[in-house]
C-alpha atoms as a PDB file:
ATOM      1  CA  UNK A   1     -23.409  46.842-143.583  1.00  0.00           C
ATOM      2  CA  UNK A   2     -20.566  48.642-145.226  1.00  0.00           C
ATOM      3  CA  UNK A   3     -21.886  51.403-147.558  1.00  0.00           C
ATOM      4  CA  UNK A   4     -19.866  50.211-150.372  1.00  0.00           C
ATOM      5  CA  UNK A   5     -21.598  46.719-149.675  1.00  0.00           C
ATOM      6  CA  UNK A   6     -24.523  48.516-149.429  1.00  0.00           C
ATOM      7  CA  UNK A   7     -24.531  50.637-152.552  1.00  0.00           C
ATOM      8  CA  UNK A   8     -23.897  47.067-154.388  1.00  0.00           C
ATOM      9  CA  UNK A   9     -26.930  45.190-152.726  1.00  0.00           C
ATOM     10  CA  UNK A  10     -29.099  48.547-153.911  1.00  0.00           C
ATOM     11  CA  UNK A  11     -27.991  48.191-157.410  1.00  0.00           C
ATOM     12  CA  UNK A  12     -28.189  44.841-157.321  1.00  0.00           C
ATOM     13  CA  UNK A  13     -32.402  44.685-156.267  1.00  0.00           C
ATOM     14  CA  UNK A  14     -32.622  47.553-158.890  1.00  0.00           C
ATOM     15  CA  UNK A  15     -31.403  44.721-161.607  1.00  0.00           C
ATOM     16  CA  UNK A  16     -33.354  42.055-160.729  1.00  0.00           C
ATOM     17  CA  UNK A  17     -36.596  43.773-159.281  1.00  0.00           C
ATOM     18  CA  UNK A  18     -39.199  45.821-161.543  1.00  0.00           C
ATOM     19  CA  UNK A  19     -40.322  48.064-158.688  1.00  0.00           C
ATOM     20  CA  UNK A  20     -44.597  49.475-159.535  1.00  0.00           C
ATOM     21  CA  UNK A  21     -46.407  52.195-157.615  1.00  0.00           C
ATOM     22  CA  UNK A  22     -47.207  49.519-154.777  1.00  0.00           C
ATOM     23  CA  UNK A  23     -43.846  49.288-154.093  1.00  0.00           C
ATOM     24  CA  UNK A  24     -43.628  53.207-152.996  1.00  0.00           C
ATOM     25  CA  UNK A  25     -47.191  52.988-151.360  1.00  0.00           C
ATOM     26  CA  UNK A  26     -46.687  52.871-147.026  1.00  0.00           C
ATOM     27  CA  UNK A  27     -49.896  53.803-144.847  1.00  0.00           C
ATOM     28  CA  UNK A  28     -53.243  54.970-146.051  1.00  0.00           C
ATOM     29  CA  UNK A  29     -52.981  58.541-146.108  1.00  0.00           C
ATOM     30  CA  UNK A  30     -55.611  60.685-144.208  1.00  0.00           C
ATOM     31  CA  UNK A  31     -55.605  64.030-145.606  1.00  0.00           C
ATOM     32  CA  UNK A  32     -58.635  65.913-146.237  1.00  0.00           C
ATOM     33  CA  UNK A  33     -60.644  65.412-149.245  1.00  0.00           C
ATOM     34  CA  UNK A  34     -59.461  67.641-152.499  1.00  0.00           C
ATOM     35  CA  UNK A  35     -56.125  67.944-150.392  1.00  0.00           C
ATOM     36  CA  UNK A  36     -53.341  68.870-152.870  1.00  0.00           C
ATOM     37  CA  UNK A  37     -51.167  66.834-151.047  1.00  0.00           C
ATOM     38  CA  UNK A  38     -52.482  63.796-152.732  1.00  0.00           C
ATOM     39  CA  UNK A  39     -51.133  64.735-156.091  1.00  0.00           C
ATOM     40  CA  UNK A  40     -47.789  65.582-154.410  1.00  0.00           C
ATOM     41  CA  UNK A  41     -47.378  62.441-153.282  1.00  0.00           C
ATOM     42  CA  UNK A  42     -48.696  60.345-156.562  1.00  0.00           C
ATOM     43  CA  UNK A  43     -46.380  62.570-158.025  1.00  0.00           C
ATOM     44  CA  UNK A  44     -43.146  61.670-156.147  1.00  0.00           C
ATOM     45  CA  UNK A  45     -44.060  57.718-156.074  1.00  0.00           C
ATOM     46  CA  UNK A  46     -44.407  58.165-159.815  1.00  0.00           C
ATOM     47  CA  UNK A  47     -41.343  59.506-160.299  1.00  0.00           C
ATOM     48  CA  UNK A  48     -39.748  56.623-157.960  1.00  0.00           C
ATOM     49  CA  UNK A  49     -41.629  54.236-160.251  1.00  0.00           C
ATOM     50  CA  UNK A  50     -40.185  55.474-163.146  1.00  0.00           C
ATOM     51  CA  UNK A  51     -36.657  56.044-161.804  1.00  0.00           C
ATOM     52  CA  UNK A  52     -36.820  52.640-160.492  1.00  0.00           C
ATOM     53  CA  UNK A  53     -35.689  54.146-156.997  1.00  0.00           C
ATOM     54  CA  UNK A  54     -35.022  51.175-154.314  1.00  0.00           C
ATOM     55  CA  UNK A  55     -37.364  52.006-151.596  1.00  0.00           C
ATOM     56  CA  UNK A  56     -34.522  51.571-149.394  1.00  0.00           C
ATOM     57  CA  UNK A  57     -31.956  53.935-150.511  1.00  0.00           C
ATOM     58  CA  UNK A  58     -34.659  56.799-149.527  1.00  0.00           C
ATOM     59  CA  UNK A  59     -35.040  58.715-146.242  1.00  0.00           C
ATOM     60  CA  UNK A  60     -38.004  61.003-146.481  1.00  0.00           C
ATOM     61  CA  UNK A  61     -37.678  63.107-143.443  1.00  0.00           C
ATOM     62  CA  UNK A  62     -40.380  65.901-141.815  1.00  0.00           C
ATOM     63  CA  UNK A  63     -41.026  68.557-139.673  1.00  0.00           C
ATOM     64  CA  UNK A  64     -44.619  68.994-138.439  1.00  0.00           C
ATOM     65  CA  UNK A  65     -47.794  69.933-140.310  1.00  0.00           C
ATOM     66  CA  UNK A  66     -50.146  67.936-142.376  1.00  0.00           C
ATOM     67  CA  UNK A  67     -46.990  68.138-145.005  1.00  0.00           C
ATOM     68  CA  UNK A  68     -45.104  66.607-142.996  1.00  0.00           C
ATOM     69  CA  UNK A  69     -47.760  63.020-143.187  1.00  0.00           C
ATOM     70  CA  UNK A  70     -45.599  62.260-145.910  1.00  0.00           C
ATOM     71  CA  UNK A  71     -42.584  60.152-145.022  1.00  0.00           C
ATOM     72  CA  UNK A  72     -45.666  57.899-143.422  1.00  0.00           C
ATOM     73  CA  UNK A  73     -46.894  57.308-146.781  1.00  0.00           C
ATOM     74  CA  UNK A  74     -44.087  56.088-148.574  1.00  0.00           C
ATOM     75  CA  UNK A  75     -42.462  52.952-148.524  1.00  0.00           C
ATOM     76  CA  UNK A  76     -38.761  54.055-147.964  1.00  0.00           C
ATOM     77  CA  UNK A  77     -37.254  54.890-144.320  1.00  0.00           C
ATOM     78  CA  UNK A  78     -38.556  57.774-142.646  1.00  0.00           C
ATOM     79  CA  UNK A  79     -37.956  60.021-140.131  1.00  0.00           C
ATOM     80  CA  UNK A  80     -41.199  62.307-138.516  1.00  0.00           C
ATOM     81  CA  UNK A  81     -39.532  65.015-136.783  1.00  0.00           C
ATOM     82  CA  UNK A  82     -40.236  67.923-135.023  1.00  0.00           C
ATOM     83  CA  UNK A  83     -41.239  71.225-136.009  1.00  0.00           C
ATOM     84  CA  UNK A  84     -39.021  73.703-138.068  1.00  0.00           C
ATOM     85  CA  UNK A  85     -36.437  71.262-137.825  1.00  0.00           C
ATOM     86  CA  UNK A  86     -36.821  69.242-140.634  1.00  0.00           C
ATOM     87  CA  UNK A  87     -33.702  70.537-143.001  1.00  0.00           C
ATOM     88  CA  UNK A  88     -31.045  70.067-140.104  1.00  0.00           C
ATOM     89  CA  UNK A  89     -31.902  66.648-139.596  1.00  0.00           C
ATOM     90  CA  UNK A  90     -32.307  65.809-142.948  1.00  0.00           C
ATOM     91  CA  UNK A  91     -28.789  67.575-142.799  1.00  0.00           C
ATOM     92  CA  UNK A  92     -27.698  64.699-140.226  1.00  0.00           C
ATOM     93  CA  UNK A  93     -28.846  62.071-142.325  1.00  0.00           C
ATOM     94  CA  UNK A  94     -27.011  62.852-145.365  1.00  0.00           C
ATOM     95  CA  UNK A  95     -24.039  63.690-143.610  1.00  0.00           C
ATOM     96  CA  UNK A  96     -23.842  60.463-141.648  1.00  0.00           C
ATOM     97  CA  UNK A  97     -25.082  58.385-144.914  1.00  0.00           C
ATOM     98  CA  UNK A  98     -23.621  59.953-148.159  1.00  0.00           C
ATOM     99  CA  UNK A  99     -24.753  57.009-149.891  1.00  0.00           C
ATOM    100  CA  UNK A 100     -28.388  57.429-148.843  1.00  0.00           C
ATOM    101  CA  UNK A 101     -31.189  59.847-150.722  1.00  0.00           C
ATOM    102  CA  UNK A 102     -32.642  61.979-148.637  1.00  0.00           C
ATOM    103  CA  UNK A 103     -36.554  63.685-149.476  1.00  0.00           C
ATOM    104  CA  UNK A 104     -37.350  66.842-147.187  1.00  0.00           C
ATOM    105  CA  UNK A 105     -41.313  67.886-146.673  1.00  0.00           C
ATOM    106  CA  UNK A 106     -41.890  71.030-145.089  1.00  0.00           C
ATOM    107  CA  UNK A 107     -45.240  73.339-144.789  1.00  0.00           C
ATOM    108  CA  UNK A 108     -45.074  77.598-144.924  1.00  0.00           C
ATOM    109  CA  UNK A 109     -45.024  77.472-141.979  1.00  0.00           C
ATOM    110  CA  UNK A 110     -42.905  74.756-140.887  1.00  0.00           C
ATOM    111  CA  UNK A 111     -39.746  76.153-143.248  1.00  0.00           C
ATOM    112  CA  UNK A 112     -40.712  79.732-143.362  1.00  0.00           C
ATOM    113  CA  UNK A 113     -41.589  80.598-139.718  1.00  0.00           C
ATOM    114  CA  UNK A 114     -40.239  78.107-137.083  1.00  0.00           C
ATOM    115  CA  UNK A 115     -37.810  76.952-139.342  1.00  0.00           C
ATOM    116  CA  UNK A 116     -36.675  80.058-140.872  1.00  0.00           C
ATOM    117  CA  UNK A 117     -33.262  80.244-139.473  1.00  0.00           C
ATOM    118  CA  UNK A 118     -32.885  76.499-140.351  1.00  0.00           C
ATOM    119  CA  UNK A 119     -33.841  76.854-143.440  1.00  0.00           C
ATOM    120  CA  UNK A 120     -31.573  80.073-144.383  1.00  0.00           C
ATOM    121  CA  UNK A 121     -28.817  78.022-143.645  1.00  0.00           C
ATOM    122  CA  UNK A 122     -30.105  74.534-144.874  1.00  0.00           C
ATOM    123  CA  UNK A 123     -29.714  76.223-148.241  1.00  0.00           C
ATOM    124  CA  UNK A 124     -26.279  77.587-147.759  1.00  0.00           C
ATOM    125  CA  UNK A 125     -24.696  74.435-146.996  1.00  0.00           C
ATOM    126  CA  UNK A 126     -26.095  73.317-150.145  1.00  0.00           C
ATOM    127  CA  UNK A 127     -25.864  69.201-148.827  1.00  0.00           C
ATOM    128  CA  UNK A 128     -27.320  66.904-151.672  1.00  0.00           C
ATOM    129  CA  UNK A 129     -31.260  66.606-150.933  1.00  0.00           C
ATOM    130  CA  UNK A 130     -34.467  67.248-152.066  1.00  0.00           C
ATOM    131  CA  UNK A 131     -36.787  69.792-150.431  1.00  0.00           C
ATOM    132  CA  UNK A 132     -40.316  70.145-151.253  1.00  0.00           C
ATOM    133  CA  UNK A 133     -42.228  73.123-149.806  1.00  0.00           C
ATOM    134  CA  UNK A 134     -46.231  72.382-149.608  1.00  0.00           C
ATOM    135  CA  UNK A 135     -47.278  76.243-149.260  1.00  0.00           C
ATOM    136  CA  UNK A 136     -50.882  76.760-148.811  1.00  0.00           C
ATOM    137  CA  UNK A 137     -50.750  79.986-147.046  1.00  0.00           C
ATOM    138  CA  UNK A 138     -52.043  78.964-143.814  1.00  0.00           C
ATOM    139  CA  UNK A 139     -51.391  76.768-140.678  1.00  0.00           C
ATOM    140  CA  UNK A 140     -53.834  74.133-141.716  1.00  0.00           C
ATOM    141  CA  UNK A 141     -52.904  71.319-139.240  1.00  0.00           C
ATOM    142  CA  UNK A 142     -53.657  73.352-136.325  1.00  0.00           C
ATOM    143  CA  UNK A 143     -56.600  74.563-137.560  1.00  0.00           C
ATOM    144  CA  UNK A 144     -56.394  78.028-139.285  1.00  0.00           C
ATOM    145  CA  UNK A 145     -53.721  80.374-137.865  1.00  0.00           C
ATOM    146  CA  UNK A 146     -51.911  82.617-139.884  1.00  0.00           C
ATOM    147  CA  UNK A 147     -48.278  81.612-141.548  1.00  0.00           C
ATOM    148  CA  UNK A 148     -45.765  84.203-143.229  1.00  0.00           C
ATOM    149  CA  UNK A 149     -47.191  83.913-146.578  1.00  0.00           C
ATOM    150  CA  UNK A 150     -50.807  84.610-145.492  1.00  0.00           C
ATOM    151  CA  UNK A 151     -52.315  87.060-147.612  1.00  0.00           C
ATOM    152  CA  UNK A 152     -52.617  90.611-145.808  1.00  0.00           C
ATOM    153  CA  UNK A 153     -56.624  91.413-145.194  1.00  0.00           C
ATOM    154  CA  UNK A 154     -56.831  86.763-144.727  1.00  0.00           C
ATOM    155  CA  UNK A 155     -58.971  86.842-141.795  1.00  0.00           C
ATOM    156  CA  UNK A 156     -57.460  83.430-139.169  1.00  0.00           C
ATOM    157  CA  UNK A 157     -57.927  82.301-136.064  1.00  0.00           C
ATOM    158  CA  UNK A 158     -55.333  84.310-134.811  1.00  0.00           C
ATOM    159  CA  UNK A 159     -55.973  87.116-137.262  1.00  0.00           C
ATOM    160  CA  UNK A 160     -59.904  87.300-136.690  1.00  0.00           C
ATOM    161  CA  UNK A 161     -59.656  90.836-138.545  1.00  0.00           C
ATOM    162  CA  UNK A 162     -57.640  90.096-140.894  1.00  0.00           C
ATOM    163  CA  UNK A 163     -53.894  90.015-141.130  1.00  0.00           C
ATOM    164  CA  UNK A 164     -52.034  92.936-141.011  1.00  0.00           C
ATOM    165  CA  UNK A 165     -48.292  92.436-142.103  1.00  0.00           C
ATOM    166  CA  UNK A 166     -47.598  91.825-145.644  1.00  0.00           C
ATOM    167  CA  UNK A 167     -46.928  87.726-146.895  1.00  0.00           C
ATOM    168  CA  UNK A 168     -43.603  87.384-147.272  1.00  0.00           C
ATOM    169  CA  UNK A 169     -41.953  87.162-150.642  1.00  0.00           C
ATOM    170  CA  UNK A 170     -39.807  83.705-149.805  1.00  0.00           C
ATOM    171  CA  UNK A 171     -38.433  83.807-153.827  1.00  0.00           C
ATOM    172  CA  UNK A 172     -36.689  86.916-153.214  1.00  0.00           C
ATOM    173  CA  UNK A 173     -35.811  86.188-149.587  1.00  0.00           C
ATOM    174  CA  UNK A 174     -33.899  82.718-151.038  1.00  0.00           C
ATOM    175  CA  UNK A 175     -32.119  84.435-153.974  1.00  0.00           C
ATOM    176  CA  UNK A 176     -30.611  86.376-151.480  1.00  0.00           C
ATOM    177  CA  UNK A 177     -28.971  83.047-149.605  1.00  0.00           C
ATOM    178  CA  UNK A 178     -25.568  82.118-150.426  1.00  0.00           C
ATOM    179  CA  UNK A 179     -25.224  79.037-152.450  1.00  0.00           C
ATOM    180  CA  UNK A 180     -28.657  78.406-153.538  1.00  0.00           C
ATOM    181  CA  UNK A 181     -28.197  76.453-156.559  1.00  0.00           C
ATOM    182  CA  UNK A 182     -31.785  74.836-157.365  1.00  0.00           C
ATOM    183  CA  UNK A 183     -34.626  77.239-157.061  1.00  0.00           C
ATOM    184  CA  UNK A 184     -38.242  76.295-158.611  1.00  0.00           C
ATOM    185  CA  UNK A 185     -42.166  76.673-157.698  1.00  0.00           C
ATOM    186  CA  UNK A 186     -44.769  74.921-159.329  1.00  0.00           C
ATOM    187  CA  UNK A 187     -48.543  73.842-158.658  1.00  0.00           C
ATOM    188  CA  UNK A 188     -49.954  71.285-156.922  1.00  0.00           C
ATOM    189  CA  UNK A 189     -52.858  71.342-159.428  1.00  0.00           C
ATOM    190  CA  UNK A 190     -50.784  71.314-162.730  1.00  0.00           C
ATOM    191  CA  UNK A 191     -49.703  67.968-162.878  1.00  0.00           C
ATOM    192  CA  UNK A 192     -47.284  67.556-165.799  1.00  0.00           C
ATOM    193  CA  UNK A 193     -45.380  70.617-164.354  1.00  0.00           C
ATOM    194  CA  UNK A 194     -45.219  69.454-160.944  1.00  0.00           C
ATOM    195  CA  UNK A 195     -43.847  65.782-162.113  1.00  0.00           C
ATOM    196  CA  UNK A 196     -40.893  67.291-164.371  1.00  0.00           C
ATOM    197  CA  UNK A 197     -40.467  69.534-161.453  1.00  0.00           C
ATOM    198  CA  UNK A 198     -39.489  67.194-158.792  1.00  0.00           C
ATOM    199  CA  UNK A 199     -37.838  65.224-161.558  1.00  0.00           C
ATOM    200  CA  UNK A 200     -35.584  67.916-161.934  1.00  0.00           C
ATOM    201  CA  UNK A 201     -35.105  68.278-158.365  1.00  0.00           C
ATOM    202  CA  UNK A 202     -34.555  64.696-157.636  1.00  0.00           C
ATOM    203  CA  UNK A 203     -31.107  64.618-159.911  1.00  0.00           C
ATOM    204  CA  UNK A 204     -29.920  67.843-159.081  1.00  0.00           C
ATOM    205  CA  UNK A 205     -26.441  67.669-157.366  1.00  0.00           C
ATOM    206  CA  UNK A 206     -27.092  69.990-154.083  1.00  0.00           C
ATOM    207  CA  UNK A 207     -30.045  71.246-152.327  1.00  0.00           C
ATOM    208  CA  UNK A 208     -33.016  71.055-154.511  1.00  0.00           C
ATOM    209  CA  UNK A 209     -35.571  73.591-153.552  1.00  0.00           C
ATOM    210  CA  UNK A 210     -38.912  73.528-154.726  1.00  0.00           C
ATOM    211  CA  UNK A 211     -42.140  75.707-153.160  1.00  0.00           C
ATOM    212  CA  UNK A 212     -45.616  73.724-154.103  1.00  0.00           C
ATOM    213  CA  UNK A 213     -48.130  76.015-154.027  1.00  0.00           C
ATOM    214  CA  UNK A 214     -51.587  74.007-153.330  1.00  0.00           C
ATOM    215  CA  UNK A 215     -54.805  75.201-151.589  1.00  0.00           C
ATOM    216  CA  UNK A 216     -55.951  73.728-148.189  1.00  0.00           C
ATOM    217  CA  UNK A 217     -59.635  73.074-149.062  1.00  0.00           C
ATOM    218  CA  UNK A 218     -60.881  73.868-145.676  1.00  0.00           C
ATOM    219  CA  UNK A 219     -59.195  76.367-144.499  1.00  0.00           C
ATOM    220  CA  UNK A 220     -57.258  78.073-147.641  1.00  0.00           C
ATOM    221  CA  UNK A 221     -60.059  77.228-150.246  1.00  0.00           C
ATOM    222  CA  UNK A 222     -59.556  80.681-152.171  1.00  0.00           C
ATOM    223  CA  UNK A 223     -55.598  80.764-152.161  1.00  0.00           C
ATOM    224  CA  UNK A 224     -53.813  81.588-155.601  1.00  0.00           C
ATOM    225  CA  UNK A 225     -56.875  83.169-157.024  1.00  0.00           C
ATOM    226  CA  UNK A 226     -60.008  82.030-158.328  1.00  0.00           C
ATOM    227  CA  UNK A 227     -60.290  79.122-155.755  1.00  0.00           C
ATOM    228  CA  UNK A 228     -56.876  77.669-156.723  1.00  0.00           C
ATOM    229  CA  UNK A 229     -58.172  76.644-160.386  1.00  0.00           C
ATOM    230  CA  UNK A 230     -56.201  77.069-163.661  1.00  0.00           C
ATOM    231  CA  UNK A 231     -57.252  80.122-164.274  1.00  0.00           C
ATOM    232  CA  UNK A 232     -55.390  81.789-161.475  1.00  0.00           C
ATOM    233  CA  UNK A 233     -52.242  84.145-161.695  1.00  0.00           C
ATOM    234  CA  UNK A 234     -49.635  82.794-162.636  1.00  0.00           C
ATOM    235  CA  UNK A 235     -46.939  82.853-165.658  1.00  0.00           C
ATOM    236  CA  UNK A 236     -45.109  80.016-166.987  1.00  0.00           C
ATOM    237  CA  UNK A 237     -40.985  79.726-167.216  1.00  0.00           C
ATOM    238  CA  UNK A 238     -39.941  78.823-170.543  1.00  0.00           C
ATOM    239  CA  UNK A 239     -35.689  77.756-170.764  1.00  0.00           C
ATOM    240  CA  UNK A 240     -34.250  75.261-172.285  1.00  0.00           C
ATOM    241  CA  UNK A 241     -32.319  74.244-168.924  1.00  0.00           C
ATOM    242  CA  UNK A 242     -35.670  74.977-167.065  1.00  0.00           C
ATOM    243  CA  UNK A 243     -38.945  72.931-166.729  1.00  0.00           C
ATOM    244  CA  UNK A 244     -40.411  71.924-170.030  1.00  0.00           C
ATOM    245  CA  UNK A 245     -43.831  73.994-170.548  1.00  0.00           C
ATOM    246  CA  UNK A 246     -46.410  72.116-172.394  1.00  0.00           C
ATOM    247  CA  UNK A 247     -48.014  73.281-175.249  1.00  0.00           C
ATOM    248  CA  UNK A 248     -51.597  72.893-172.737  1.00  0.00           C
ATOM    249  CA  UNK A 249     -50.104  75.477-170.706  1.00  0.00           C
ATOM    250  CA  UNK A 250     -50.315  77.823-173.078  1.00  0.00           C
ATOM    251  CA  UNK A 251     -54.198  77.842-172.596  1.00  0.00           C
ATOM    252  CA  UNK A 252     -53.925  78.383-168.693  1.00  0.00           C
ATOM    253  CA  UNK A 253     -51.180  81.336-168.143  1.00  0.00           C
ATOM    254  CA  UNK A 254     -48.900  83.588-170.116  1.00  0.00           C
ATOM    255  CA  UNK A 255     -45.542  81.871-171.124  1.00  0.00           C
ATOM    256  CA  UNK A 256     -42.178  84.360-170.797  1.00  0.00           C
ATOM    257  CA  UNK A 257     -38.699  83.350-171.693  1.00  0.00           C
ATOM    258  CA  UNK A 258     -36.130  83.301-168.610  1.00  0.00           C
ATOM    259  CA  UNK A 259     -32.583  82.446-168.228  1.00  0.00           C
ATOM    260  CA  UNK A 260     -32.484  80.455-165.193  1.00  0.00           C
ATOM    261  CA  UNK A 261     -28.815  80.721-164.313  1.00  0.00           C
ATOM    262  CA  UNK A 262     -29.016  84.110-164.194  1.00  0.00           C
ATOM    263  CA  UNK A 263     -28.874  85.685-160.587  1.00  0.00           C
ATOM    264  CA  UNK A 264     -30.444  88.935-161.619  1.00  0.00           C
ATOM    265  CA  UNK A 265     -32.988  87.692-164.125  1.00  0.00           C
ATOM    266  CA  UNK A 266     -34.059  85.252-161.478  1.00  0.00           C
ATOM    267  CA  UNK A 267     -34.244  88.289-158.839  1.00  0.00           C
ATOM    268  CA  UNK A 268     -36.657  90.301-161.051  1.00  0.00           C
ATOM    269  CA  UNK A 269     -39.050  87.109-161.661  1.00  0.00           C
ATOM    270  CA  UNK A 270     -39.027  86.343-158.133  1.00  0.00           C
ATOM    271  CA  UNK A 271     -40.385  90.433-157.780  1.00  0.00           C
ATOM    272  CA  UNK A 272     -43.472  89.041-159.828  1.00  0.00           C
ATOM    273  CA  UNK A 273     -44.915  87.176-156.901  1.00  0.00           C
ATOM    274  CA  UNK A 274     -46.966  90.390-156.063  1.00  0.00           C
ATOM    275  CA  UNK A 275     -49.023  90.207-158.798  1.00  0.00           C
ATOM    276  CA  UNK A 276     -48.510  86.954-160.898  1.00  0.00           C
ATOM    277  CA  UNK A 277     -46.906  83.614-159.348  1.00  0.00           C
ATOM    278  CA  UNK A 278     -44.001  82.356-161.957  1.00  0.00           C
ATOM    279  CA  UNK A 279     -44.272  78.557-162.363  1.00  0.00           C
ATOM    280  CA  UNK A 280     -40.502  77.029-163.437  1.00  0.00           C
ATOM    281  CA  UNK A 281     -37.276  76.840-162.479  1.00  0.00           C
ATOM    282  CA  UNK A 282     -36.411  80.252-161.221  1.00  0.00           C
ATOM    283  CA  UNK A 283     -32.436  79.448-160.586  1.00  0.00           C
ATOM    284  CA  UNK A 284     -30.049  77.116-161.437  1.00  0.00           C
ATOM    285  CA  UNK A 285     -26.048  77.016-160.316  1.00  0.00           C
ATOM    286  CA  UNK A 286     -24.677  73.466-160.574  1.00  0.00           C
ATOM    287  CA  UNK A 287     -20.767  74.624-159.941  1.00  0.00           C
ATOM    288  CA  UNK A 288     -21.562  75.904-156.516  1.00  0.00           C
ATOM    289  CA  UNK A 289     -20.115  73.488-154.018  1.00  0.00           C
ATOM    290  CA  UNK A 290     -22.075  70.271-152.430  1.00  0.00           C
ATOM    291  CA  UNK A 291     -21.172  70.743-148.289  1.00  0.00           C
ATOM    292  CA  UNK A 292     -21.442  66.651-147.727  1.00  0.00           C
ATOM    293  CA  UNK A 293     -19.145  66.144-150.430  1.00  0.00           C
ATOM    294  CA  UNK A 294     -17.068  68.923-149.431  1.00  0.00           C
ATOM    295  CA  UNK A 295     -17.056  67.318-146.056  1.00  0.00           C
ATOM    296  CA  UNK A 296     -15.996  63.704-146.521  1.00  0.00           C
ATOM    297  CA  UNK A 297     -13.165  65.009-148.852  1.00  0.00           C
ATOM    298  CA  UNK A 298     -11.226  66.528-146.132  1.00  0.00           C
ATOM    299  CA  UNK A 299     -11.911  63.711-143.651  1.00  0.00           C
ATOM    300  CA  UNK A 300     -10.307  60.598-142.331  1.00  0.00           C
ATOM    301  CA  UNK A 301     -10.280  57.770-144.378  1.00  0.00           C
ATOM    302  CA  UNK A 302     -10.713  55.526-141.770  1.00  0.00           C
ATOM    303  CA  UNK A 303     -12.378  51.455-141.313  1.00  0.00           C
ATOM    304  CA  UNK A 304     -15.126  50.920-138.709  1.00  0.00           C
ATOM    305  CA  UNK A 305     -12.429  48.618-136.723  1.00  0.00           C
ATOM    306  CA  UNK A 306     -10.198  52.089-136.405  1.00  0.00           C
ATOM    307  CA  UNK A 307     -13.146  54.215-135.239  1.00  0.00           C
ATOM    308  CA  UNK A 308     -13.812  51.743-132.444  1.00  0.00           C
ATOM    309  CA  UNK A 309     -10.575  52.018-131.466  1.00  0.00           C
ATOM    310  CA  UNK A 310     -10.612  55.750-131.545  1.00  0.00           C
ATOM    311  CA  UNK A 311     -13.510  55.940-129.314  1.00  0.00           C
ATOM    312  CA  UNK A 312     -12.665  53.196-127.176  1.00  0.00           C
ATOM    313  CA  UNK A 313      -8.841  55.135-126.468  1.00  0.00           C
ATOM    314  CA  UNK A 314     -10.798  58.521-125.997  1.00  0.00           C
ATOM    315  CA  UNK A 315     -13.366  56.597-123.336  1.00  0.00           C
ATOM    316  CA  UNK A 316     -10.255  55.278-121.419  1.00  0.00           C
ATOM    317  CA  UNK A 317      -9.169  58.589-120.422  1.00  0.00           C
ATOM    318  CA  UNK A 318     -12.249  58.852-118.551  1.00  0.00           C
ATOM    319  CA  UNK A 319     -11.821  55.741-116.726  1.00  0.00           C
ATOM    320  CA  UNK A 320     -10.056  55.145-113.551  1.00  0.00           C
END
């Protein structure tokens, strides 16, 4: 199907099809009990609910981790792959389908280890996608290893007496990425905030970056403080291009004003990670440019008959 054909049949179920939650809903997911990645997911097939996203104009695509579940638990094409590797396929996917959306789950330490050189440069292409982080501070999947934002002192599997290198502080590493242009971190366990949150990150132009902090309840139990509850850490964004802050959240962590399109400003929050987690949209740059965009500008404008042609002339010369 042509994509122009296609991006007319997608409009045209979103007119005559009220899409609900069952719509968005694929397997039966088998995470552990208390899980934050429950409300992650609720929260994304709410959102699709309420944006009345066709299920098939998504790709969710994954690396490897419990996280990484998700594409088989929503309705919408998917694509499992491998570890580390998730942002340079989703890369593929967006590049070879402009027309398509494309939803990136990662753990810590699928992005931040394994993936770390993928995911410096994931971010400084900048292609049009959203990328949602599930950080719980440990390798939960394979059963309680240590990941690069482990706590120093965590005691793991592989760290029986405790870790010894300091987590690492990935706000401040990705404000130091060219072209980052969406940069936010909320809570898997403050709802409201997470669903504007990866509202805001679904209609951004560009890569959409967003770290969910969210406790494994087996083997990360005490992350963020205080078991994970409300009562942990952290300090709300308040800007009026950032993430709304309920007035509720006024009960659960201090509220500080921030100007999230500034570079600096955002630098200096991103320095509070050490001893209080900011919540919000940390950075914002809408002008920088979109690399798939970028990309089809400056390429042939050519039908499907021509490109068989193409590659039909360049086989011959390997023909005798």
């Amino acid at each position: 199907m042509e994509t122009l054909q296609l991006e007319e049949y997608i409009e045209e179920q979103c007119e005559i099809k009220n899409y609900t939650l069952e719509d968005y809903e694929g397997d039966v997911p088998r995470w552990c009990k208390g899980c934050g990645d429950f409300g992650i997911l609720s929260s994304v097939q709410k959102m699709f609910r309420d944006e009345q996203v066709a299920p098939e104009s998504v790709v969710a695509v994954s690396g490897i981790g419990c996280s990484s579940r998700f594409p088989h638990y929503l309705n919408t094409y998917g694509f499992h792959g491998i570890h580390g590797r998730a942002m340079t396929i989703a890369t593929g996917v967006k590049l070879g389908r402009p027309d398509l959306k494309v939803l990136v789950t990662m753990g810590d330490g699928d992005c931040f280890s394994i993936g770390g050189g993928h995911w410096l440069h994931g971010m400084r292409y900048n292609t049009d996608m959203t990328v949602l982080v599930f950080d719980n501070e440990i390798y939960a999947l394979t059963k309680n290893q240590v990941s690069p934002t482990t706590h120093c002192g965590t005691s793991t599997n592989t760290t029986p007496h405790g870790s010894v290198l300091k987590e690492m502080n990935v706000l401040s590493v990705m404000l130091g990425i060219t072209n980052v242009s969406f940069l936010a971190q909320t809570a898997s366990w403050t709802p409201g905030h997470l669903d504007k949150t990866i509202r805001a990150a679904w209609h951004h132009k560009g890569t959409a970056f967003v770290r969910i902090l969210q406790k494994c309840p087996i083997f990360s139990p005490q992350a963020f403080g205080q078991d994970g509850k409300v009562k942990a850490p952290f300090t709300f964004l308040r800007d009026e291009n950032g993430i709304p802050v309920d007035k509720v959240f006024e009960k659960m962590a201090p509220i500080i004003d921030h100007n999230c399109k500034d570079l600096e400003a955002a630098k200096k929050i991103a320095m509070m990670e050490e001893t209080s987690s900011p919540l919000g949209l940390l950075y914002y740059n809408p002008s920088i440019p979109v690399y798939n965009e970028e990309l089809h500008a400056t390429a042939d404008k050519i039908t499907p008959e021509e490109k068989v042609a193409r590659l039909n002339e360049e086989l011959d010369k390997y023909t005798i």
